[in-house]
C-alpha atoms as a PDB file:
ATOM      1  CA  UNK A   1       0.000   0.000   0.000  1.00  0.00           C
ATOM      2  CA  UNK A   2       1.415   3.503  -0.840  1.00  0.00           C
ATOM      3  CA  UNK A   3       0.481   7.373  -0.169  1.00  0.00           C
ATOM      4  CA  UNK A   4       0.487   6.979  -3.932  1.00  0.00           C
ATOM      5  CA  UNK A   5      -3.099   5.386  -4.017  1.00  0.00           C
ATOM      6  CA  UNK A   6      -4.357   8.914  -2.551  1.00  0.00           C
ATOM      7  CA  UNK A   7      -8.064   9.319  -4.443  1.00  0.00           C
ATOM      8  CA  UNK A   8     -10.506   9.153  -1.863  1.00  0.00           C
ATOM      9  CA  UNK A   9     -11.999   5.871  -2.616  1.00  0.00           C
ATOM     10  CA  UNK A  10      -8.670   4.175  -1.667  1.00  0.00           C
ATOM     11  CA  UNK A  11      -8.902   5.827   1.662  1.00  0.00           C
ATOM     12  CA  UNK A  12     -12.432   5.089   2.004  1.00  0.00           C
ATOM     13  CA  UNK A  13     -12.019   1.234   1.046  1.00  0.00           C
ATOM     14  CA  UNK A  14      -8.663   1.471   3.761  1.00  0.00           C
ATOM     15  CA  UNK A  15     -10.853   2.632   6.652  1.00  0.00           C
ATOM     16  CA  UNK A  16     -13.724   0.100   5.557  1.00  0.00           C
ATOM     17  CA  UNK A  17     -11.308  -2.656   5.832  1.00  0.00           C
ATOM     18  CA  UNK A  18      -9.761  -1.527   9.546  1.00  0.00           C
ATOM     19  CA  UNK A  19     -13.168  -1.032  10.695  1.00  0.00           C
ATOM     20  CA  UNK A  20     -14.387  -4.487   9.324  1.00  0.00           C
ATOM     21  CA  UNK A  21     -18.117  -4.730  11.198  1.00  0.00           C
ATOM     22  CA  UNK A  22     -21.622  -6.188  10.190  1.00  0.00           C
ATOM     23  CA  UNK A  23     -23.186  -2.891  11.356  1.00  0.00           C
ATOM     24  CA  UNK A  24     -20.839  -0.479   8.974  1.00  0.00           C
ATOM     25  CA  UNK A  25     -22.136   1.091   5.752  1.00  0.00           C
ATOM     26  CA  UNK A  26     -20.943   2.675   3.265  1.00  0.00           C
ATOM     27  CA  UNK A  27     -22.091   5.162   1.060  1.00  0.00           C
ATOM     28  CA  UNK A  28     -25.791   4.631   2.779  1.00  0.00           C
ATOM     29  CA  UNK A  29     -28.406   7.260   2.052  1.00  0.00           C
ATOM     30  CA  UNK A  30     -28.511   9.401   5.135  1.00  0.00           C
ATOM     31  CA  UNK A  31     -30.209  12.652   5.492  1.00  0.00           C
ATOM     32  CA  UNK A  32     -30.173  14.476   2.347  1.00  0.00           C
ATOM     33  CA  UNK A  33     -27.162  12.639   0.446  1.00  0.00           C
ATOM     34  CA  UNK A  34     -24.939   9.418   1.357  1.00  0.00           C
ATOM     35  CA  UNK A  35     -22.609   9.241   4.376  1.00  0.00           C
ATOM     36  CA  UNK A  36     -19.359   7.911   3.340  1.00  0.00           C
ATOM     37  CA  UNK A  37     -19.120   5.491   6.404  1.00  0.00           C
ATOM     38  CA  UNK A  38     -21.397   4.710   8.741  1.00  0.00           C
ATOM     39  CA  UNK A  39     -21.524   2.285  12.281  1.00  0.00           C
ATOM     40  CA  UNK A  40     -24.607   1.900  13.365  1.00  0.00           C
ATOM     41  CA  UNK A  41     -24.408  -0.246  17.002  1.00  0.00           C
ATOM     42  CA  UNK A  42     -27.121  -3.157  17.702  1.00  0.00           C
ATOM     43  CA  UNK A  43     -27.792  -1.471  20.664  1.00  0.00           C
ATOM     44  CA  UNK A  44     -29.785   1.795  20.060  1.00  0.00           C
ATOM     45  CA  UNK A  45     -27.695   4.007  23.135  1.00  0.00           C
ATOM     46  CA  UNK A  46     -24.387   2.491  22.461  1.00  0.00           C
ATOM     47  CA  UNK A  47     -22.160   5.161  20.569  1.00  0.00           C
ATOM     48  CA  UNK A  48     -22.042   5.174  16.688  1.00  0.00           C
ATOM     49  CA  UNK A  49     -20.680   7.306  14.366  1.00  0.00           C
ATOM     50  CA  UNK A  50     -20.339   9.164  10.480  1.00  0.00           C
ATOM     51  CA  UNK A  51     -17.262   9.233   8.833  1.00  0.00           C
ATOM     52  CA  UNK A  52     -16.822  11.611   5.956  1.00  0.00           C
ATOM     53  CA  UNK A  53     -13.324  11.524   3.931  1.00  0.00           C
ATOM     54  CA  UNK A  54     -12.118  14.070   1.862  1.00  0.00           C
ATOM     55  CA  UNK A  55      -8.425  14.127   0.202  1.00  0.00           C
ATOM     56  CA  UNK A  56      -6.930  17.544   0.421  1.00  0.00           C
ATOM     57  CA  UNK A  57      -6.821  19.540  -2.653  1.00  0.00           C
ATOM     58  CA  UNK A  58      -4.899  23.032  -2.747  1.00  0.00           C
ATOM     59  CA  UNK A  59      -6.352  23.591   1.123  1.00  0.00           C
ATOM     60  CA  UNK A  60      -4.361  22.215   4.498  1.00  0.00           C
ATOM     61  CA  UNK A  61      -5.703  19.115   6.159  1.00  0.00           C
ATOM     62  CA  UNK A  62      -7.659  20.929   9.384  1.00  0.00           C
ATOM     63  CA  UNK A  63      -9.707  23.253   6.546  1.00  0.00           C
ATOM     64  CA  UNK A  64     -10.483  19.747   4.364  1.00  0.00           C
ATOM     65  CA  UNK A  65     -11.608  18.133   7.816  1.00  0.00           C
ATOM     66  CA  UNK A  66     -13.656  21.211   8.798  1.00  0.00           C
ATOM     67  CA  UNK A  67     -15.302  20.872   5.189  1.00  0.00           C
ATOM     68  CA  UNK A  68     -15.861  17.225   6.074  1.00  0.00           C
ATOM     69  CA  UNK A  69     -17.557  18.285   9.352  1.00  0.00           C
ATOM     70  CA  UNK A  70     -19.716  20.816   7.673  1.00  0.00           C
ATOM     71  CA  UNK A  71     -20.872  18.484   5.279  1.00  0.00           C
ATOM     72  CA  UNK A  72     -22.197  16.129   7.604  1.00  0.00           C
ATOM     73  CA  UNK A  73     -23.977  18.912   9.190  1.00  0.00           C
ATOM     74  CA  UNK A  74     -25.354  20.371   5.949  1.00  0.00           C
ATOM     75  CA  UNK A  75     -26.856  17.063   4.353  1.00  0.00           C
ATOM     76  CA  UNK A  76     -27.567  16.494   7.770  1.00  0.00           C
ATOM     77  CA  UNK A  77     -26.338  12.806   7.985  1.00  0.00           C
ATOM     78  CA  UNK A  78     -26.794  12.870  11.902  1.00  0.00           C
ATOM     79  CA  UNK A  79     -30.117  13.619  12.137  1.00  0.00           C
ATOM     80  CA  UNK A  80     -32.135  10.453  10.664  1.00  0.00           C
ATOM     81  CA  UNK A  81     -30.191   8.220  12.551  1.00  0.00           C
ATOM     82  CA  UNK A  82     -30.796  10.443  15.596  1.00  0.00           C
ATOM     83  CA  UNK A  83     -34.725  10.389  14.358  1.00  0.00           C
ATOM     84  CA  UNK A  84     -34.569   6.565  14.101  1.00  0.00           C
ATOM     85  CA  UNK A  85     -33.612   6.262  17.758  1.00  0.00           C
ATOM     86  CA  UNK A  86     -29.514   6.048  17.817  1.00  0.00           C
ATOM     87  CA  UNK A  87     -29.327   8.657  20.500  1.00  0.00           C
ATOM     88  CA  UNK A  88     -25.488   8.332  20.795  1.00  0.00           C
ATOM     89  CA  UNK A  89     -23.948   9.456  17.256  1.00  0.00           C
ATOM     90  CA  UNK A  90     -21.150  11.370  16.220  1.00  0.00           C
ATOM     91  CA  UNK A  91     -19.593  12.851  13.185  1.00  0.00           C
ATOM     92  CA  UNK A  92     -15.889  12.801  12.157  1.00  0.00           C
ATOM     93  CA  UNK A  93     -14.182  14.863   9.295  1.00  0.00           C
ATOM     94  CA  UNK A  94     -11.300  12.644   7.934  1.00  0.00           C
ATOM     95  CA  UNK A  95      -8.693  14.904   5.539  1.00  0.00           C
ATOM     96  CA  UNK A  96      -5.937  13.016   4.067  1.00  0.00           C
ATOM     97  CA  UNK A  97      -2.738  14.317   2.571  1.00  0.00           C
ATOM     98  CA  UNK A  98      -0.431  11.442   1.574  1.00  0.00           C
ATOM     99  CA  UNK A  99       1.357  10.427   4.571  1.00  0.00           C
ATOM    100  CA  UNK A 100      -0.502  12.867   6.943  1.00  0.00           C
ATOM    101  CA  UNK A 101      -3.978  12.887   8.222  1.00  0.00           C
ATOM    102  CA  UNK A 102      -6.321  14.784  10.576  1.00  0.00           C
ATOM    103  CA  UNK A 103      -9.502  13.771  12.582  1.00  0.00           C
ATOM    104  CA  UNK A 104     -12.174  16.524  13.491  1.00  0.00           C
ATOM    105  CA  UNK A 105     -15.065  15.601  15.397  1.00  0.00           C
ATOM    106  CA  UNK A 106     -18.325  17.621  15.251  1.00  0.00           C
END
């Protein structure tokens, strides 16, 4: 595996295969668009969470994740999950650069 593969499918297919789970989804319709990854716990108050990727292009990694973040608030992926009764959800804006990486949560 290389930085080389840096479109944001590899990076989404990477973090699918770390988080390897019955209950994650990708690409799921969620709000008003699709949710890159989502983990949606059997139990209903455990924690779950939204992950949305980007790979950084001519911006620096904390203003891709904050774009990430606001995504997930504008096609407001949180709130049918929320709506369905997962009362413990976050969101996460994942930027990638290569070699680097940063996390924001919402």
């Amino acid at each position: 595996m290389s930085y080389h593969d840096g479109k944001e499918s590899f990076y989404h297919g990477f973090i699918l295969g770390l988080l390897n789970n019955n209950n994650l989804f990708s690409n799921i319709e969620s709000g008003d668009g699709r949710s890159d990854i989502k983990y949606l716990p059997v139990n209903k108050e455990k924690r779950g969470f939204i992950l949305e990727l980007k790979v950084c292009k001519n911006k620096d990694l904390y203003d891709t994740a904050i774009e990430a973040c606001n995504q997930i608030i504008e096609k407001r992926y949180l709130e049918s999950d929320k709506a369905r009764g997962y009362i413990n959800m976050l969101g996460y804006g994942i930027a990638f650069d290569k070699k680097r990486a940063f996390i924001k949560c919402l």
